[in-house]
PDB file of N, CA and C in Angstrom:
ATOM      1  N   UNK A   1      76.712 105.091 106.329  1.00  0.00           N
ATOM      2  CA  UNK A   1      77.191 103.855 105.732  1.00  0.00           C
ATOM      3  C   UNK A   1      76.097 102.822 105.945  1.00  0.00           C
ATOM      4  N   UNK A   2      75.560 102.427 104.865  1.00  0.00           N
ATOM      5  CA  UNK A   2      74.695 101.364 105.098  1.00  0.00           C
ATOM      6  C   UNK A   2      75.069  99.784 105.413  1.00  0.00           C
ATOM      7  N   UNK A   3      76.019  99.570 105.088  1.00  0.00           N
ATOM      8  CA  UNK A   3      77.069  98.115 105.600  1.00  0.00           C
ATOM      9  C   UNK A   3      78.198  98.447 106.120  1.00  0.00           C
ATOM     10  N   UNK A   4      77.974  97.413 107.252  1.00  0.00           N
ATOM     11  CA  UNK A   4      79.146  97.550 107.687  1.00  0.00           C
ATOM     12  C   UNK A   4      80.666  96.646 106.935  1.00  0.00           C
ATOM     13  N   UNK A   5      81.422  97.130 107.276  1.00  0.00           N
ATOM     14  CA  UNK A   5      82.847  96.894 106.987  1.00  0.00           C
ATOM     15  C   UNK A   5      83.039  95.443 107.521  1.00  0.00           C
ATOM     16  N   UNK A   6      83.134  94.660 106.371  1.00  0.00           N
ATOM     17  CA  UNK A   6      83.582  92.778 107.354  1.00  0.00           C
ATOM     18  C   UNK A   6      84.793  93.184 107.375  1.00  0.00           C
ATOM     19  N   UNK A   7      85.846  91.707 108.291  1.00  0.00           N
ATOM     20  CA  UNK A   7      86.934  91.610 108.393  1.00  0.00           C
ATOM     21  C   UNK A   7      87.480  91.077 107.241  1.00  0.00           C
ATOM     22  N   UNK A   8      87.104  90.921 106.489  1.00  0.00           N
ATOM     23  CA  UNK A   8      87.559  90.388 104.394  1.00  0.00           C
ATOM     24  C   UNK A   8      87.586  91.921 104.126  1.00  0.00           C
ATOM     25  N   UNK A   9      86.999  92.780 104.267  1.00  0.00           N
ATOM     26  CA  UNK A   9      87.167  94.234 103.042  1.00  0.00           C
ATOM     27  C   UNK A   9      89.061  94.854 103.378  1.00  0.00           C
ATOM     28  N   UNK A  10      89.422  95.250 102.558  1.00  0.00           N
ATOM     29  CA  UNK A  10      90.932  95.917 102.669  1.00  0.00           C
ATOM     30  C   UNK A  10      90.424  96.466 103.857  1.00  0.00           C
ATOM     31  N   UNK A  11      91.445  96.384 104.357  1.00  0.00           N
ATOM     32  CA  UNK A  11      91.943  97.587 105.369  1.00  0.00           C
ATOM     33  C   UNK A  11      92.692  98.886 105.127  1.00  0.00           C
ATOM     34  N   UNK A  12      91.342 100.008 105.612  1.00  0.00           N
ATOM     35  CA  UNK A  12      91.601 101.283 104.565  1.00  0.00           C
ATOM     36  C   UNK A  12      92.731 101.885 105.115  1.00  0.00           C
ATOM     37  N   UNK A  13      93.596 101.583 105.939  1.00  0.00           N
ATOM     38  CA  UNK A  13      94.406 102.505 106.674  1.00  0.00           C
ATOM     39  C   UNK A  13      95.889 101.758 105.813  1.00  0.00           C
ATOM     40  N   UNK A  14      95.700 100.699 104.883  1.00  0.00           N
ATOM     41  CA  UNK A  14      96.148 100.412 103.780  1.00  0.00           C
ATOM     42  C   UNK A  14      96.682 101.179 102.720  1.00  0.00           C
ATOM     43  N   UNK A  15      95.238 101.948 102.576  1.00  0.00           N
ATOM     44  CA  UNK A  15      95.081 102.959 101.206  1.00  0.00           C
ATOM     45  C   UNK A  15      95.951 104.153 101.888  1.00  0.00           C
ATOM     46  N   UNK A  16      96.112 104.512 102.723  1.00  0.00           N
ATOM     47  CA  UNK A  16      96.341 105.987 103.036  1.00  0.00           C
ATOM     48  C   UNK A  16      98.199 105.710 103.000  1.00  0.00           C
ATOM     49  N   UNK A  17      99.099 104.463 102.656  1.00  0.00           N
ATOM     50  CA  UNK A  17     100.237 104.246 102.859  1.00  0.00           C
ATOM     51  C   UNK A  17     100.950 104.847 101.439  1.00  0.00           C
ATOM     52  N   UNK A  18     100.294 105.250 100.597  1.00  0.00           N
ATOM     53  CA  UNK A  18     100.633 105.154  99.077  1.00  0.00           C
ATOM     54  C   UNK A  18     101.146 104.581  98.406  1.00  0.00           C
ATOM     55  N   UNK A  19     100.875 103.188  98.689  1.00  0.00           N
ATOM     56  CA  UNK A  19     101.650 101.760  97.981  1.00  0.00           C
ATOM     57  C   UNK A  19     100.034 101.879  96.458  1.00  0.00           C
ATOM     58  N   UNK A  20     100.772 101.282  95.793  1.00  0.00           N
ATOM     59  CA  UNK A  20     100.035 100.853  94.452  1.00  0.00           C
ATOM     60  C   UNK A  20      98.895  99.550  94.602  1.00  0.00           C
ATOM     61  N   UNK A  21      98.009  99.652  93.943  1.00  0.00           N
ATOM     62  CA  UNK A  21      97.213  98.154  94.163  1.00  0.00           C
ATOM     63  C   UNK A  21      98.219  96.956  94.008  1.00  0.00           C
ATOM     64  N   UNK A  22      99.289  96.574  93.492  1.00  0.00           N
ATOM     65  CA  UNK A  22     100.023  95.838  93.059  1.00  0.00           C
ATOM     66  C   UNK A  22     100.763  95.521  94.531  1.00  0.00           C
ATOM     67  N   UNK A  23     101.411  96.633  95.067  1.00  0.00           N
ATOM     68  CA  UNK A  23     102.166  96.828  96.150  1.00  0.00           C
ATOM     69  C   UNK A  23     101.283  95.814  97.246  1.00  0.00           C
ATOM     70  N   UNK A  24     100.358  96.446  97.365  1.00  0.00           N
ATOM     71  CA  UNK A  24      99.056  96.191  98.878  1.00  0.00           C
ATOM     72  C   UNK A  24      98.853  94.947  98.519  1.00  0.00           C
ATOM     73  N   UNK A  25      98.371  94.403  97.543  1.00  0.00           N
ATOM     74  CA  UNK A  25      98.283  93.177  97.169  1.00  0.00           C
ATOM     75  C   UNK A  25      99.355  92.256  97.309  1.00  0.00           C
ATOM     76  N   UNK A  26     100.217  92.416  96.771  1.00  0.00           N
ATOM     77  CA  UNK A  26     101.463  91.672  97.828  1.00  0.00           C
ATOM     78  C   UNK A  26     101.507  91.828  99.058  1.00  0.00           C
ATOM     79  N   UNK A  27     101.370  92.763  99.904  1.00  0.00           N
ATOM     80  CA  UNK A  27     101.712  92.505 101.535  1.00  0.00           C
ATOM     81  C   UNK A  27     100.748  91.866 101.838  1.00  0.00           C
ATOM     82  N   UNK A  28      99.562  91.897 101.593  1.00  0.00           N
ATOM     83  CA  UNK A  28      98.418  90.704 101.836  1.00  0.00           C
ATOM     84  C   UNK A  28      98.345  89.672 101.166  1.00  0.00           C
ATOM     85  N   UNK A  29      99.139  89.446 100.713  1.00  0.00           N
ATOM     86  CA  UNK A  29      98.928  88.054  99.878  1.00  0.00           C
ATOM     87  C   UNK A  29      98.082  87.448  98.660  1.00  0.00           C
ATOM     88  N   UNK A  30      97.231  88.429  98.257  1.00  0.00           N
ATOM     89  CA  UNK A  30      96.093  88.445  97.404  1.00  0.00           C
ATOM     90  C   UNK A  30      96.823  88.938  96.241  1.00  0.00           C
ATOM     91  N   UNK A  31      96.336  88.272  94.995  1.00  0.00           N
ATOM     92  CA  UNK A  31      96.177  89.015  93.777  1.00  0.00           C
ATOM     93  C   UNK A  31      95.526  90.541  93.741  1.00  0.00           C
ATOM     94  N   UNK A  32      96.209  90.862  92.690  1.00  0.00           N
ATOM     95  CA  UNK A  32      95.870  92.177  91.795  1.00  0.00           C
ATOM     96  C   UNK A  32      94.659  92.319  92.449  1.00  0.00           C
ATOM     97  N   UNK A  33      93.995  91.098  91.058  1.00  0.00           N
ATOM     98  CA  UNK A  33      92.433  91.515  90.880  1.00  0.00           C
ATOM     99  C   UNK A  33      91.676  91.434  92.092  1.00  0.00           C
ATOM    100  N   UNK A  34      91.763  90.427  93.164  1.00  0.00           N
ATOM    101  CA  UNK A  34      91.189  90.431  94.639  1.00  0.00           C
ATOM    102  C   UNK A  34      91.113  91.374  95.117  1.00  0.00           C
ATOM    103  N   UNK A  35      92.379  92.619  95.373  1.00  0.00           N
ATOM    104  CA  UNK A  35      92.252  93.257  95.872  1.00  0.00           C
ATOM    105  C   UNK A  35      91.501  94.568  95.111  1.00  0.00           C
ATOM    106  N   UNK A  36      91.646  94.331  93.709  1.00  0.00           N
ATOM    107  CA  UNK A  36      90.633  95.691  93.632  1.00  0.00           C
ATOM    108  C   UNK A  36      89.130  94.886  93.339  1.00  0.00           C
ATOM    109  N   UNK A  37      88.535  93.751  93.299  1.00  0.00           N
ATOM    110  CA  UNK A  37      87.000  93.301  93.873  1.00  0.00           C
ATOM    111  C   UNK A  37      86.779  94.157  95.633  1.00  0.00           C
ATOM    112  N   UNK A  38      88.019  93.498  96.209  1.00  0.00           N
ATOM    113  CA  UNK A  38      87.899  94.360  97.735  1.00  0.00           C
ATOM    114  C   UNK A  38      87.808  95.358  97.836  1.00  0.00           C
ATOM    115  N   UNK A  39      88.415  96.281  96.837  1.00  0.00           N
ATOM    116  CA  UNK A  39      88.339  97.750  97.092  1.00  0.00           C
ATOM    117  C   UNK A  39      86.661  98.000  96.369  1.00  0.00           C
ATOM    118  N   UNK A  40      86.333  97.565  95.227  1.00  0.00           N
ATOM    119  CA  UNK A  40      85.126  97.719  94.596  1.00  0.00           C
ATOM    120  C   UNK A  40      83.972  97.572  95.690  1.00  0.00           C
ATOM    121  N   UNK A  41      84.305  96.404  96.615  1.00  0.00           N
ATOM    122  CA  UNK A  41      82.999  96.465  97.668  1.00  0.00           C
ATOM    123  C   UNK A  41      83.152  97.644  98.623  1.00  0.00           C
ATOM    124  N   UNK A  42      84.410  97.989  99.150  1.00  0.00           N
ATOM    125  CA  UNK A  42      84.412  98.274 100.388  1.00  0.00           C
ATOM    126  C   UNK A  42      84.186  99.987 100.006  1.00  0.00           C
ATOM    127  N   UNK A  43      84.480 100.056  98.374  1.00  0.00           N
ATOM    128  CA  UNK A  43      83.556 101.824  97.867  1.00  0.00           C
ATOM    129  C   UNK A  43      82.610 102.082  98.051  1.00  0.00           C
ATOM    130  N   UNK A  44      81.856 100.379  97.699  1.00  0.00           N
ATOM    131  CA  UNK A  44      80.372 100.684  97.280  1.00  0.00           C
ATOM    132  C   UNK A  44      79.568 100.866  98.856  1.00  0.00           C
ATOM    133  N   UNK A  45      80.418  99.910  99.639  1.00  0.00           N
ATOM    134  CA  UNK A  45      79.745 100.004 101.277  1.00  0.00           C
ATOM    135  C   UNK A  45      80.023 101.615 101.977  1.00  0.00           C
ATOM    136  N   UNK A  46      80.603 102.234 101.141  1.00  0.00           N
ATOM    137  CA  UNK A  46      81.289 103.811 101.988  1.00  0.00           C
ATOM    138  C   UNK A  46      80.643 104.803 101.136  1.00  0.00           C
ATOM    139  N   UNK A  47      80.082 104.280  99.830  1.00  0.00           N
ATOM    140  CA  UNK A  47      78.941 105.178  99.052  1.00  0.00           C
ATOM    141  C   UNK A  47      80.533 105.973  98.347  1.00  0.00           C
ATOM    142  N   UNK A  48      81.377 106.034  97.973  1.00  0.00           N
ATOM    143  CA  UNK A  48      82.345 106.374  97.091  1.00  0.00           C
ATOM    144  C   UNK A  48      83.031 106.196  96.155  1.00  0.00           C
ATOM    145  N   UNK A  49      83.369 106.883  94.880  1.00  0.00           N
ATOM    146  CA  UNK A  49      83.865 105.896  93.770  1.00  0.00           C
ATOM    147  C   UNK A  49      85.324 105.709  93.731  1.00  0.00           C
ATOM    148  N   UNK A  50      86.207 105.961  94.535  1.00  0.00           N
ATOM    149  CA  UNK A  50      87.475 106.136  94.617  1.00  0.00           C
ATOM    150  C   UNK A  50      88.363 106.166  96.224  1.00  0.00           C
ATOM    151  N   UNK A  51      89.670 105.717  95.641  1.00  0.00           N
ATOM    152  CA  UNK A  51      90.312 105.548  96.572  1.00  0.00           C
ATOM    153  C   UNK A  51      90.499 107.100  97.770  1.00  0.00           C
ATOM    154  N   UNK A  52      90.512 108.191  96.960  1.00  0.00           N
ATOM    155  CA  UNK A  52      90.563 109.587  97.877  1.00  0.00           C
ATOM    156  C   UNK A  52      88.837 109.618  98.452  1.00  0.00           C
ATOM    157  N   UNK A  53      87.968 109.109  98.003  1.00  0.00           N
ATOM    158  CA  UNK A  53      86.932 109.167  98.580  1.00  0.00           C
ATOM    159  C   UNK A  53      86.778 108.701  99.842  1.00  0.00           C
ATOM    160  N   UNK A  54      87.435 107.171  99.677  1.00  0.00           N
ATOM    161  CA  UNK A  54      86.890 106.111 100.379  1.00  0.00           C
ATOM    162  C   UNK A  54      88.188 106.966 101.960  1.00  0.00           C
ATOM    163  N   UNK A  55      89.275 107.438 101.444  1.00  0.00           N
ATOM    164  CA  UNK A  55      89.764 107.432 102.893  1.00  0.00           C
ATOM    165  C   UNK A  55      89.117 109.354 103.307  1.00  0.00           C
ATOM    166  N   UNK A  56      88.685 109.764 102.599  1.00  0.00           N
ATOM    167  CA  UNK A  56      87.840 111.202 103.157  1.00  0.00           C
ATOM    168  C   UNK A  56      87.271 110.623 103.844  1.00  0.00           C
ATOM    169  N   UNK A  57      85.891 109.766 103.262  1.00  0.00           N
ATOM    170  CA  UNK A  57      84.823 108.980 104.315  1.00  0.00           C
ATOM    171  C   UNK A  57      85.005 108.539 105.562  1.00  0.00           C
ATOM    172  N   UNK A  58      86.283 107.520 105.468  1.00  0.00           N
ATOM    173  CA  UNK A  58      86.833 106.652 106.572  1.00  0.00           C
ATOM    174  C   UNK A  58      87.432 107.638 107.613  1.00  0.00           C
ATOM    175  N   UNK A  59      87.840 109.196 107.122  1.00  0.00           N
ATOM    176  CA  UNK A  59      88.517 109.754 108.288  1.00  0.00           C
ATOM    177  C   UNK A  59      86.699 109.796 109.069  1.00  0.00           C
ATOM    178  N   UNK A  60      86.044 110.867 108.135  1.00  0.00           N
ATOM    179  CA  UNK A  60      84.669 111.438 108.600  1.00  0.00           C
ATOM    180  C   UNK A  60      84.365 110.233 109.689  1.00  0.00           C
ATOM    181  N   UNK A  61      84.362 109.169 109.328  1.00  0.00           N
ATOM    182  CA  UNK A  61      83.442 107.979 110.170  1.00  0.00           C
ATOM    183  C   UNK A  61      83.978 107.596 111.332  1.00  0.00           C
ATOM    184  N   UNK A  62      85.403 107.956 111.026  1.00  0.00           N
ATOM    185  CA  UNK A  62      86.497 107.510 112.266  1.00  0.00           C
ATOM    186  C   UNK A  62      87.113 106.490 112.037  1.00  0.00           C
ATOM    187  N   UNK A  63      86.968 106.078 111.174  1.00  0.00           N
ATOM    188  CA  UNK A  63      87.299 104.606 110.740  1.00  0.00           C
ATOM    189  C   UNK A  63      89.101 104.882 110.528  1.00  0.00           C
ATOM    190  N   UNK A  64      89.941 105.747 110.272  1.00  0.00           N
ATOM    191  CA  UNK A  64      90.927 105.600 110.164  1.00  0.00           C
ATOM    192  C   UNK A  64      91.454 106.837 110.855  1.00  0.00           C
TER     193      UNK A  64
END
C-alpha cells in the first residue's frame, strides 16, 4: 500500500457488513456521493477496483 489510510477514508470493516452505499452513508452521516468519492480514494490507496477487492486486501494487510 503506498498511502496510508487517513481517519476521513470509510472504514472498511463497514464494507464487510453488507449494507448498500446508501445504507453506510446514512449511518455516517454523509451523502451517497461522499461516500462513494471515499470509497474511490480508499481503492485507489489499496491498489483495487472494487469493494470485494478492497476487503481481500484489508484482510491480507490486517487491516480488518
Amino acid at each position: 500500500m503506498d498511502e496510508e489510510l487517513t481517519s476521513g477514508a470509510v472504514d472498511l470493516k463497514r464494507l464487510e457488513t453488507g449494507l448498500s452505499n446508501k445504507e453506510i452513508a446514512e449511518a455516517i452521516f454523509v451523502s451517497e456521493g461522499t461516500l462513494k468519492w471515499h470509497l474511490h480514494n480508499v481503492y485507489g490507496k489499496l491498489n483495487v477496483k472494487n469493494r470485494t477487492g478492497a476487503m481481500a486486501r484489508g484482510r491480507a494487510l490486517g487491516i480488518l
